[in-house]
C-alpha atoms as a PDB file:
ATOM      1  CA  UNK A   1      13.323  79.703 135.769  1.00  0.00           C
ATOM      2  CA  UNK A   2      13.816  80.152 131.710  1.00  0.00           C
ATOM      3  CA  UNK A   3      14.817  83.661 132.782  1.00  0.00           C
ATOM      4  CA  UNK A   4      17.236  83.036 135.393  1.00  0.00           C
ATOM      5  CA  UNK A   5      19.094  80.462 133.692  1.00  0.00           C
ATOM      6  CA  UNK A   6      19.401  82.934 130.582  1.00  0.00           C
ATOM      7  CA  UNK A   7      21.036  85.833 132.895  1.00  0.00           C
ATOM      8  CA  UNK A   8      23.774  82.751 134.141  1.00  0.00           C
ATOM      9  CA  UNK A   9      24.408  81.728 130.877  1.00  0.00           C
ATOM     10  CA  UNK A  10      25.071  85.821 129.705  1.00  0.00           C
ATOM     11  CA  UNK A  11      26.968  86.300 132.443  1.00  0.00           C
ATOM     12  CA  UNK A  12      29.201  83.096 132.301  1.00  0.00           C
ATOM     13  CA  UNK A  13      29.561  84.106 128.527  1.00  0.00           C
ATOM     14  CA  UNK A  14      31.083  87.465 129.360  1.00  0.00           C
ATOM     15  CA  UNK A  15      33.414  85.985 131.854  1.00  0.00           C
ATOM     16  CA  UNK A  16      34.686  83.499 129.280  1.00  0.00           C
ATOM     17  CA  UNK A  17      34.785  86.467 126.852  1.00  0.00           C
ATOM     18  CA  UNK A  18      36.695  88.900 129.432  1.00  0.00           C
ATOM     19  CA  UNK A  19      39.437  86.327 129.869  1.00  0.00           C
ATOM     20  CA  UNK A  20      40.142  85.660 125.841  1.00  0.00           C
ATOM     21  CA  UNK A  21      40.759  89.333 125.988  1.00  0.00           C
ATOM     22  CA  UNK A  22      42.422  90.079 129.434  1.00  0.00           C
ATOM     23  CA  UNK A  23      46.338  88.964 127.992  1.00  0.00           C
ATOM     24  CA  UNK A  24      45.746  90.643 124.562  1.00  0.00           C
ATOM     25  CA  UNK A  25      45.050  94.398 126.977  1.00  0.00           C
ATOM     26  CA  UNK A  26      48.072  94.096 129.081  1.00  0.00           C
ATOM     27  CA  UNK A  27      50.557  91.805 126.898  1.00  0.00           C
ATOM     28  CA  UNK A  28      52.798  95.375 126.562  1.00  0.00           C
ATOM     29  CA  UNK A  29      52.835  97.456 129.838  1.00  0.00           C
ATOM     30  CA  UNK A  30      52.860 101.243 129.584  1.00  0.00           C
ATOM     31  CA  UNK A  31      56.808 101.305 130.519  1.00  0.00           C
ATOM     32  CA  UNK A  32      57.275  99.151 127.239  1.00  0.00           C
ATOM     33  CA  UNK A  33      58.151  95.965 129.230  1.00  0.00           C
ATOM     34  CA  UNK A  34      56.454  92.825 127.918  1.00  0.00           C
ATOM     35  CA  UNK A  35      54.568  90.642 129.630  1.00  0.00           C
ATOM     36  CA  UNK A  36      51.853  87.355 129.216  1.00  0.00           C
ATOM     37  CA  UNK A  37      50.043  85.976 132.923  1.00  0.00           C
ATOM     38  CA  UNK A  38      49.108  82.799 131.285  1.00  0.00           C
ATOM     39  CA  UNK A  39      50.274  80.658 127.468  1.00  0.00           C
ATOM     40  CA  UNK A  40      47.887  82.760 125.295  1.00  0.00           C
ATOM     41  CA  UNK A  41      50.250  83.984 122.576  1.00  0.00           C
ATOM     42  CA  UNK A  42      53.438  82.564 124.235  1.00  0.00           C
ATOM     43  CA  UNK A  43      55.302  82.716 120.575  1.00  0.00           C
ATOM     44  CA  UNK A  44      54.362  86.701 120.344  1.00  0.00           C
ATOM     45  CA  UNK A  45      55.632  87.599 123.955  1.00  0.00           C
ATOM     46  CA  UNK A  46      58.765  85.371 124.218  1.00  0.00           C
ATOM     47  CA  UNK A  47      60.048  86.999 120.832  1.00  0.00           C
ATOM     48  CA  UNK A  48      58.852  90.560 122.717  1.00  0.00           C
ATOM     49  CA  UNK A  49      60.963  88.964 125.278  1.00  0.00           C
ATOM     50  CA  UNK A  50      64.072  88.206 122.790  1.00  0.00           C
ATOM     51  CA  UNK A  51      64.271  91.730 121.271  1.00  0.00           C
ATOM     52  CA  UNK A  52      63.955  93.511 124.592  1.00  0.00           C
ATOM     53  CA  UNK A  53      66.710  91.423 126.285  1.00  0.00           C
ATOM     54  CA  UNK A  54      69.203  91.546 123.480  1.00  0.00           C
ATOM     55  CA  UNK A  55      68.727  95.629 122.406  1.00  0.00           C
ATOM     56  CA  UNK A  56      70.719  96.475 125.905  1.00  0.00           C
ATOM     57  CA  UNK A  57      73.547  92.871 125.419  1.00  0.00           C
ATOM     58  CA  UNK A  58      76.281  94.463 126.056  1.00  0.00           C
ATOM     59  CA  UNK A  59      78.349  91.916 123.276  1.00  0.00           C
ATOM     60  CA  UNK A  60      76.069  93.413 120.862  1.00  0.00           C
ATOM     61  CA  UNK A  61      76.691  96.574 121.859  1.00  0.00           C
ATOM     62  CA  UNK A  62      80.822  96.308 121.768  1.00  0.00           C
ATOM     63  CA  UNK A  63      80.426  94.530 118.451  1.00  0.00           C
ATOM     64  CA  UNK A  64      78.223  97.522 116.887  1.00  0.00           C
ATOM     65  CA  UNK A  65      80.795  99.896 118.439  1.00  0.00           C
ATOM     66  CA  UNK A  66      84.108  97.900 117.141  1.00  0.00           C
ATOM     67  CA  UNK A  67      82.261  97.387 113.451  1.00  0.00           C
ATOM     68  CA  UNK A  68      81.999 101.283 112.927  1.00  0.00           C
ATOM     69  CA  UNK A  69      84.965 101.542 114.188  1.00  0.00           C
ATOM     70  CA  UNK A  70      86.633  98.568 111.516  1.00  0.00           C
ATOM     71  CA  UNK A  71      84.556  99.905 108.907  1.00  0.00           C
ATOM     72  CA  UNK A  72      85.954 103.353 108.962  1.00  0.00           C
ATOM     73  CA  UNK A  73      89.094 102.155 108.340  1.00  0.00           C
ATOM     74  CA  UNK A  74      88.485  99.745 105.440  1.00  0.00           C
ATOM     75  CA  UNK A  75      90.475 101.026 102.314  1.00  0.00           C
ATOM     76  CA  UNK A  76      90.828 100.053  98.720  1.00  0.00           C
ATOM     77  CA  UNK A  77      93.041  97.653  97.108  1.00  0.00           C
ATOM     78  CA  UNK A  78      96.851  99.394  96.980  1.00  0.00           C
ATOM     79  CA  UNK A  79      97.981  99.415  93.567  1.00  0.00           C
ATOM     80  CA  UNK A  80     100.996  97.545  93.482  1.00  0.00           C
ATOM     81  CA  UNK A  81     103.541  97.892  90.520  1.00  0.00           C
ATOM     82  CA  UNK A  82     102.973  96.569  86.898  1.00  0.00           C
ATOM     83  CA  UNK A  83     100.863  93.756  88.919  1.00  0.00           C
ATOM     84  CA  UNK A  84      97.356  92.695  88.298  1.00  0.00           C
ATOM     85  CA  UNK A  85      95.513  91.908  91.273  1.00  0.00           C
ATOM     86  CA  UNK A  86      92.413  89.982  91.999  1.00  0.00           C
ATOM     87  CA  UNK A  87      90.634  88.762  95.121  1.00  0.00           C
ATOM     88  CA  UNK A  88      88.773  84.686  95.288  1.00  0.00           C
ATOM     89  CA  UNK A  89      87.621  82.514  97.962  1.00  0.00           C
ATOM     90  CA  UNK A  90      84.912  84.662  99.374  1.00  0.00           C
ATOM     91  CA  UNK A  91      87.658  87.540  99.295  1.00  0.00           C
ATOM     92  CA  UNK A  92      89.868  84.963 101.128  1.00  0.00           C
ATOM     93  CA  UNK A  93      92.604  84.153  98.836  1.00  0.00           C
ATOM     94  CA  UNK A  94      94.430  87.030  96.748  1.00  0.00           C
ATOM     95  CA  UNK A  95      96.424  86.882  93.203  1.00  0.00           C
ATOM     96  CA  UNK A  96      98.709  89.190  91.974  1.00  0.00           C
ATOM     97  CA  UNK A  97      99.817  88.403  88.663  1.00  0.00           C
ATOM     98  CA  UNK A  98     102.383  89.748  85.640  1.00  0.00           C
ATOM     99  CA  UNK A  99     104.157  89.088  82.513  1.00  0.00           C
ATOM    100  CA  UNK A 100     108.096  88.922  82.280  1.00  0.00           C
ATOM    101  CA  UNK A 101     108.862  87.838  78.859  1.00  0.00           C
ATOM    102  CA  UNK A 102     107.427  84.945  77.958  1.00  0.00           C
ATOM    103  CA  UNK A 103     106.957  83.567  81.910  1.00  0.00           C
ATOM    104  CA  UNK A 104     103.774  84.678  84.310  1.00  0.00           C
ATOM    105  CA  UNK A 105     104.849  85.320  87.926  1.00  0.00           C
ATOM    106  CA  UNK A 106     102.304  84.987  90.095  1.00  0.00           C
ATOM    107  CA  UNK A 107     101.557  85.898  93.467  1.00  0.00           C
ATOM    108  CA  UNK A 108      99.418  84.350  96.076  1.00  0.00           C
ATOM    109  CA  UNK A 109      98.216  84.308  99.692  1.00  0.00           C
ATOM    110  CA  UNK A 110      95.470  83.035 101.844  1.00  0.00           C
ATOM    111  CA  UNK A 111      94.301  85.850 104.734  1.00  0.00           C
ATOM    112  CA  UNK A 112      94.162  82.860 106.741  1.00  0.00           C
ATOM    113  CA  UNK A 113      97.555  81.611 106.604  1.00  0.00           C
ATOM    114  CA  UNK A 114      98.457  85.622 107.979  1.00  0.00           C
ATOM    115  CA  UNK A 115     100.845  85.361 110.639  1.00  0.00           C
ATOM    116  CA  UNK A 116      99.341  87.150 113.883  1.00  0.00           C
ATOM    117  CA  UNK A 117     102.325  88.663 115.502  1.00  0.00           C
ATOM    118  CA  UNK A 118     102.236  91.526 118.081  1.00  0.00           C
ATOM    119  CA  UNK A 119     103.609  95.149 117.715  1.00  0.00           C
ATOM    120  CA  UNK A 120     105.605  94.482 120.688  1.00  0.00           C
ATOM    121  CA  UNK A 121     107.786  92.054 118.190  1.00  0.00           C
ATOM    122  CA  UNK A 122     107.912  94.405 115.545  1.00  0.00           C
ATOM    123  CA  UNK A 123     108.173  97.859 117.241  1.00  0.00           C
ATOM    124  CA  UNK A 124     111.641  99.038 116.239  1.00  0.00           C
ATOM    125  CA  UNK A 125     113.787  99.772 119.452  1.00  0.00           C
ATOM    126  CA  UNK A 126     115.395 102.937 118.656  1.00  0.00           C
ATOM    127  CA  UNK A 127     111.900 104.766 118.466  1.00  0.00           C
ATOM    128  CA  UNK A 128     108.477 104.160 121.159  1.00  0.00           C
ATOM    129  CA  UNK A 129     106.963 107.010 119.600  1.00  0.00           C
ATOM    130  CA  UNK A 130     103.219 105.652 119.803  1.00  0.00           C
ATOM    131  CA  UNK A 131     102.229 107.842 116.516  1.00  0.00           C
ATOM    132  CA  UNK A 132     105.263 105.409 114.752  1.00  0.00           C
ATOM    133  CA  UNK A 133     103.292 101.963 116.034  1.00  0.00           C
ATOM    134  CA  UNK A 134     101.876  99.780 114.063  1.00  0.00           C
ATOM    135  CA  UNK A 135      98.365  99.498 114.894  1.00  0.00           C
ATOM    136  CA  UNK A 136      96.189  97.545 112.638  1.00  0.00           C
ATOM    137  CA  UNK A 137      93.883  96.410 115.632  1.00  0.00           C
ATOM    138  CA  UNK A 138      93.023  97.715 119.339  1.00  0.00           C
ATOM    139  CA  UNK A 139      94.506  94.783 120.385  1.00  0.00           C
ATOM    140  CA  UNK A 140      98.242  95.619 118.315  1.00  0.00           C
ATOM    141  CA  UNK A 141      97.826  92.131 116.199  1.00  0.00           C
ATOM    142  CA  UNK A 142      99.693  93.264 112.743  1.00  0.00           C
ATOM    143  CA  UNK A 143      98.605  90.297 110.363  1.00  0.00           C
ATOM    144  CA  UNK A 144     101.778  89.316 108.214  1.00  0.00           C
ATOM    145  CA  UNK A 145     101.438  87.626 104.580  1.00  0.00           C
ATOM    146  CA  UNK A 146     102.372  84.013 104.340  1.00  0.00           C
ATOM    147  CA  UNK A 147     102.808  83.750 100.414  1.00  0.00           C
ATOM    148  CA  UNK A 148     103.804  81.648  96.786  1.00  0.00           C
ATOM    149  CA  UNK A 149     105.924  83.158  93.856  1.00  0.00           C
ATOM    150  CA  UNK A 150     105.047  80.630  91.092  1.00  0.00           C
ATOM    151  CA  UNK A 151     107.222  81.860  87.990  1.00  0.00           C
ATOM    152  CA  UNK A 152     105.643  79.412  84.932  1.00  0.00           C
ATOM    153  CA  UNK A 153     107.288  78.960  81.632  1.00  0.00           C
ATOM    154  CA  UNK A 154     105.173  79.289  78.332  1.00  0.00           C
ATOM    155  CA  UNK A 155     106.532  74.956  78.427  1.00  0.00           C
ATOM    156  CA  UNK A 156     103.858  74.499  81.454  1.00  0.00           C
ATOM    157  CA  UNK A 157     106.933  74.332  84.081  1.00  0.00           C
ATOM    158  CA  UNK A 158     106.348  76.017  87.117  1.00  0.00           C
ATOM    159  CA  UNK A 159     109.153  76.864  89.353  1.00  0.00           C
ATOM    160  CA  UNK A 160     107.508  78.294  92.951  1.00  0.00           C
ATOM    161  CA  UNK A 161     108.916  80.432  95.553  1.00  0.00           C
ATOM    162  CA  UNK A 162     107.033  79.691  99.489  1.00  0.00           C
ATOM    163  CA  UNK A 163     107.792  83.296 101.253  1.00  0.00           C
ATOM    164  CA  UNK A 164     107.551  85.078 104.115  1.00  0.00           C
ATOM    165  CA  UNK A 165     108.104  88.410 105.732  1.00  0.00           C
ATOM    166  CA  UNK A 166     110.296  88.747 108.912  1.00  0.00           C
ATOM    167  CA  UNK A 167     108.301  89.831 111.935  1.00  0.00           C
ATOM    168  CA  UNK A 168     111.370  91.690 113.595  1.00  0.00           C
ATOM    169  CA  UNK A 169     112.023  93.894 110.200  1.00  0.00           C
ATOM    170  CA  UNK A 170     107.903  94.811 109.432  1.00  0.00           C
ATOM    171  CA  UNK A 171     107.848  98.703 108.651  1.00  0.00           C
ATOM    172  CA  UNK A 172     106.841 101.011 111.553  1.00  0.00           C
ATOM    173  CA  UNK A 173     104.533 104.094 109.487  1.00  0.00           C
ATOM    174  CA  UNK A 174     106.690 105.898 107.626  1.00  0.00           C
ATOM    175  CA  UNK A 175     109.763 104.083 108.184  1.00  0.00           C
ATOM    176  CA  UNK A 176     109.515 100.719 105.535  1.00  0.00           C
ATOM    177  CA  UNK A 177     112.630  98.799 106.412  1.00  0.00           C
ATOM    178  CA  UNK A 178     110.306  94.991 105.749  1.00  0.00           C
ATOM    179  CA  UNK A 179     111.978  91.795 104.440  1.00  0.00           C
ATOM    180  CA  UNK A 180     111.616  89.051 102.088  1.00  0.00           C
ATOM    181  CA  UNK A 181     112.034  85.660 103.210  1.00  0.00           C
ATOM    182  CA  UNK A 182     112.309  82.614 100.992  1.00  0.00           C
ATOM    183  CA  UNK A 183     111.685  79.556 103.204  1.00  0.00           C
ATOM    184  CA  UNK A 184     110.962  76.857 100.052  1.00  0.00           C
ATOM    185  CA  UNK A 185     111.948  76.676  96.156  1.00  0.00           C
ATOM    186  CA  UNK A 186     110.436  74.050  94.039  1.00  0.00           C
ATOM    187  CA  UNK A 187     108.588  73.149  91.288  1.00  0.00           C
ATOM    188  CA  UNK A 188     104.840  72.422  90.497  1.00  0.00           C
ATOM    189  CA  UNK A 189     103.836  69.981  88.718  1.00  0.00           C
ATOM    190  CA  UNK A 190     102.336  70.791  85.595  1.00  0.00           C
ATOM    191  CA  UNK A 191      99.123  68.617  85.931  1.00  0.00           C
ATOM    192  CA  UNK A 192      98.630  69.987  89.756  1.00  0.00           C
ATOM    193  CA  UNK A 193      99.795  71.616  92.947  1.00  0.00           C
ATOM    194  CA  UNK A 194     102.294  71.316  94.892  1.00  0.00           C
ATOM    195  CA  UNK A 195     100.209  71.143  97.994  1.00  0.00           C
ATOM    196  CA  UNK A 196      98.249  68.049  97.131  1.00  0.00           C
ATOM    197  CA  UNK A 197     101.204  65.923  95.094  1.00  0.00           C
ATOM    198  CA  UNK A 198     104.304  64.471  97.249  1.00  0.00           C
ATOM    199  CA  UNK A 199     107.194  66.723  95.064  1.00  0.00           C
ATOM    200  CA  UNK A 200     110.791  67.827  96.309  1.00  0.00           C
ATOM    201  CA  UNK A 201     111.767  70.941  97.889  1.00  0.00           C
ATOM    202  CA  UNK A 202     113.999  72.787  99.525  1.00  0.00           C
ATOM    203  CA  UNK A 203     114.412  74.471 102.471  1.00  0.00           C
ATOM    204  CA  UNK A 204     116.278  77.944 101.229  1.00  0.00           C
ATOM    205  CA  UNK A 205     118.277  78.194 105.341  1.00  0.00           C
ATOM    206  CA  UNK A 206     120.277  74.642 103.776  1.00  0.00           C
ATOM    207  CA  UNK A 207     121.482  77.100 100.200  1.00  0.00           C
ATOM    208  CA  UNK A 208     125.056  77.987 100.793  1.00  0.00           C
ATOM    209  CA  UNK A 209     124.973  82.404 100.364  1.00  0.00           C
ATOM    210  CA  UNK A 210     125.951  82.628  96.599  1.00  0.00           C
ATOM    211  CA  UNK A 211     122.937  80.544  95.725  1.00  0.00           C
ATOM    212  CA  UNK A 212     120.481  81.844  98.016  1.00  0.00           C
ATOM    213  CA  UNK A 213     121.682  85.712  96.823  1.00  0.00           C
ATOM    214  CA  UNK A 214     121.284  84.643  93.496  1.00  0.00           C
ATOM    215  CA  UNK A 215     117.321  83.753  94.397  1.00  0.00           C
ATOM    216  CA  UNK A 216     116.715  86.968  95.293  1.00  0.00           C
ATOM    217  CA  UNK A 217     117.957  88.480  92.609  1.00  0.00           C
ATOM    218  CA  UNK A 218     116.158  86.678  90.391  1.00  0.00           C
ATOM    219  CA  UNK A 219     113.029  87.587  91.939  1.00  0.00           C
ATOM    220  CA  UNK A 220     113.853  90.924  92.035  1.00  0.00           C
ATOM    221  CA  UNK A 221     114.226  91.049  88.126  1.00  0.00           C
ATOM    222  CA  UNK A 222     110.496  89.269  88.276  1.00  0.00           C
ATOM    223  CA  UNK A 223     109.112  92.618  90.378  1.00  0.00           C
ATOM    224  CA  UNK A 224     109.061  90.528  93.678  1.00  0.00           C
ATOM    225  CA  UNK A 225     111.850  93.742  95.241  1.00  0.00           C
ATOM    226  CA  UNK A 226     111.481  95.293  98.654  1.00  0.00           C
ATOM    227  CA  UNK A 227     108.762  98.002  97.389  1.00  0.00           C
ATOM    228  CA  UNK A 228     106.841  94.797  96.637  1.00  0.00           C
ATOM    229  CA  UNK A 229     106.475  93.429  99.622  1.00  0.00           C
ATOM    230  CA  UNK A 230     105.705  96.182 101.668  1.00  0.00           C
ATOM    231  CA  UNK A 231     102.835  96.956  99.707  1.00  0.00           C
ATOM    232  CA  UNK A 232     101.929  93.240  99.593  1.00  0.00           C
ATOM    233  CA  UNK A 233     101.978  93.715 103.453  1.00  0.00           C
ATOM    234  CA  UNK A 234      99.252  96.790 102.924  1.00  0.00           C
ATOM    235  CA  UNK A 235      97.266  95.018 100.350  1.00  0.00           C
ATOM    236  CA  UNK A 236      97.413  91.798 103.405  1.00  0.00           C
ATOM    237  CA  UNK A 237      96.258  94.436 105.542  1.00  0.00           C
ATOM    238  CA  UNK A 238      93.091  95.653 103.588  1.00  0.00           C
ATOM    239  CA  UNK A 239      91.992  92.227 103.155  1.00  0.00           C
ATOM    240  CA  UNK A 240      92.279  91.042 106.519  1.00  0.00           C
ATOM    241  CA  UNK A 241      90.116  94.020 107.885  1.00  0.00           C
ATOM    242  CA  UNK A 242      87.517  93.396 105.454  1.00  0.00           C
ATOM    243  CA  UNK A 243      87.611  89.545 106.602  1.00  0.00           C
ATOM    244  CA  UNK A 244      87.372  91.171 110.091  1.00  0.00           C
ATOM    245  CA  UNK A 245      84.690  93.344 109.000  1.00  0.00           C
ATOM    246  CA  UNK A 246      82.542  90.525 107.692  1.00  0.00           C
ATOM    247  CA  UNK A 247      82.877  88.307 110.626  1.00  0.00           C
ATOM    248  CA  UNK A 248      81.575  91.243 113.008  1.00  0.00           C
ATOM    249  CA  UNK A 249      78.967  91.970 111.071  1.00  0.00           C
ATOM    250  CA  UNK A 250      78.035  87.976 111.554  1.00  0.00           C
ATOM    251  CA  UNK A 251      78.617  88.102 114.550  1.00  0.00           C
ATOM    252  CA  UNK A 252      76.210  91.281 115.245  1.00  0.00           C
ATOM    253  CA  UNK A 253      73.486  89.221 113.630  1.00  0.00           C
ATOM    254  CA  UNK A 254      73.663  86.220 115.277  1.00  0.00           C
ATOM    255  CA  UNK A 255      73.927  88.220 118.640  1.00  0.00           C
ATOM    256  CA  UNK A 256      70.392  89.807 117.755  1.00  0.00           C
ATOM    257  CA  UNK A 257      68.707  86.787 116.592  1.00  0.00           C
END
């Protein structure tokens, strides 16, 4: 009886023994599909699970595709002028700044205050030429700068300049014809900004023409001429695809988490 009850005790052992092994043998099938028949290692197979499902996601696989694609196109920095240029915020928020005399003009936009406007707006209508289109994105957004010319006096007054570039004049390649808008004058306050402090402007479509000509040309004298902007407009350009870039590339990883 001591014998017998020493063979059912070995053989209940192995049993016990063959099914502690049984879903570490066949947790990976020989076609690389991943598998567990009961909760032994559930943490292991559901991430086995995870990687398998989201290797063949076909948003991954058009955001991989459209990165390379955004990422071969990413340039440097245009030079622009007698300007200094520097990019903030996360390369958000660029500055472009000189001296004129004893004043500093300087130049700033957000790439998220870009106007998004379609090439169909800005295509010009004497030419459909699709090697003249401007075609910043599959999709034909061309991302227009939204931006401040804050001309300061060595006295700490600030007179500023809230621009814009006309969507109907933006340059096709190879034909620049882009142009400056002034849509507010005022001045800054020399203990803040003009965003966060209640101060007086004025809309630049109420100037009568002399004064409104006479804006522009002192800008112009400051460097903010036509060349200006339409290099502004390629500088707006490189940031916003490297914005673009970054958020893909984001994207791609939260995808194939």
């Amino acid at each position: 009886r001591a014998w017998c009850r020493a063979v059912i005790l070995g053989l209940a052992m192995y049993r016990r023994l063959l099914r502690t092994l049984k879903p570490l043998s066949f947790l990976i099938r020989h076609d690389g599909s991943c598998y567990h028949s009961n909760s032994f290692m559930p943490r292991i197979s559901a991430a086995c699970y995870s990687v398998q499902a989201n290797s063949g996601s076909p948003l991954l696989q058009a955001v991989s595709a459209r990165l390379e694609d955004v990422e071969q196109k990413i340039a440097e920095y245009p030079l622009i002028d007698d300007f200094t240029s520097r990019v903030t915020d996360s390369g958000r928020v660029a500055e472009l700044s000189k001296y004129y005399g004893d004043e500093t003009v300087l130049v700033k936009f957000d790439v998220r205050e870009c106007m998004n406007v379609s090439d169909d707006v800005i295509e010009s209508e004497e030419s459909s030429d699709e090697e003249h289109e401007h075609e910043y994105r599959a999709d034909g957004a061309v991302y227009i700068p939204c931006f401040t010319v804050d001309v300061a006096k060595s006295s700490g007054q600030t007179l500023r300049f809230e621009c814009s570039v006309d969507p109907h004049t933006m340059p096709l390649q190879g034909s620049h014809t882009s142009s400056l808008q002034l849509d507010k004058v005022l001045f800054v306050p020399a203990n803040g900004s003009s965003r966060a402090d209640p101060v007086y402007s004025v809309d630049c479509c109420t100037l009568d023409n002399e004064l409104h000509d006479a804006l522009f040309d002192y800008l112009e004298e400051r460097g903010i001429t036509k060349g200006f902007v339409e290099k502004l407009v390629d500088f707006s350009e490189v940031l916003e695809n490297r914005q673009y870039a970054l958020f893909l590339k984001t994207l791609q990883t939260f995808v194939s988490s």
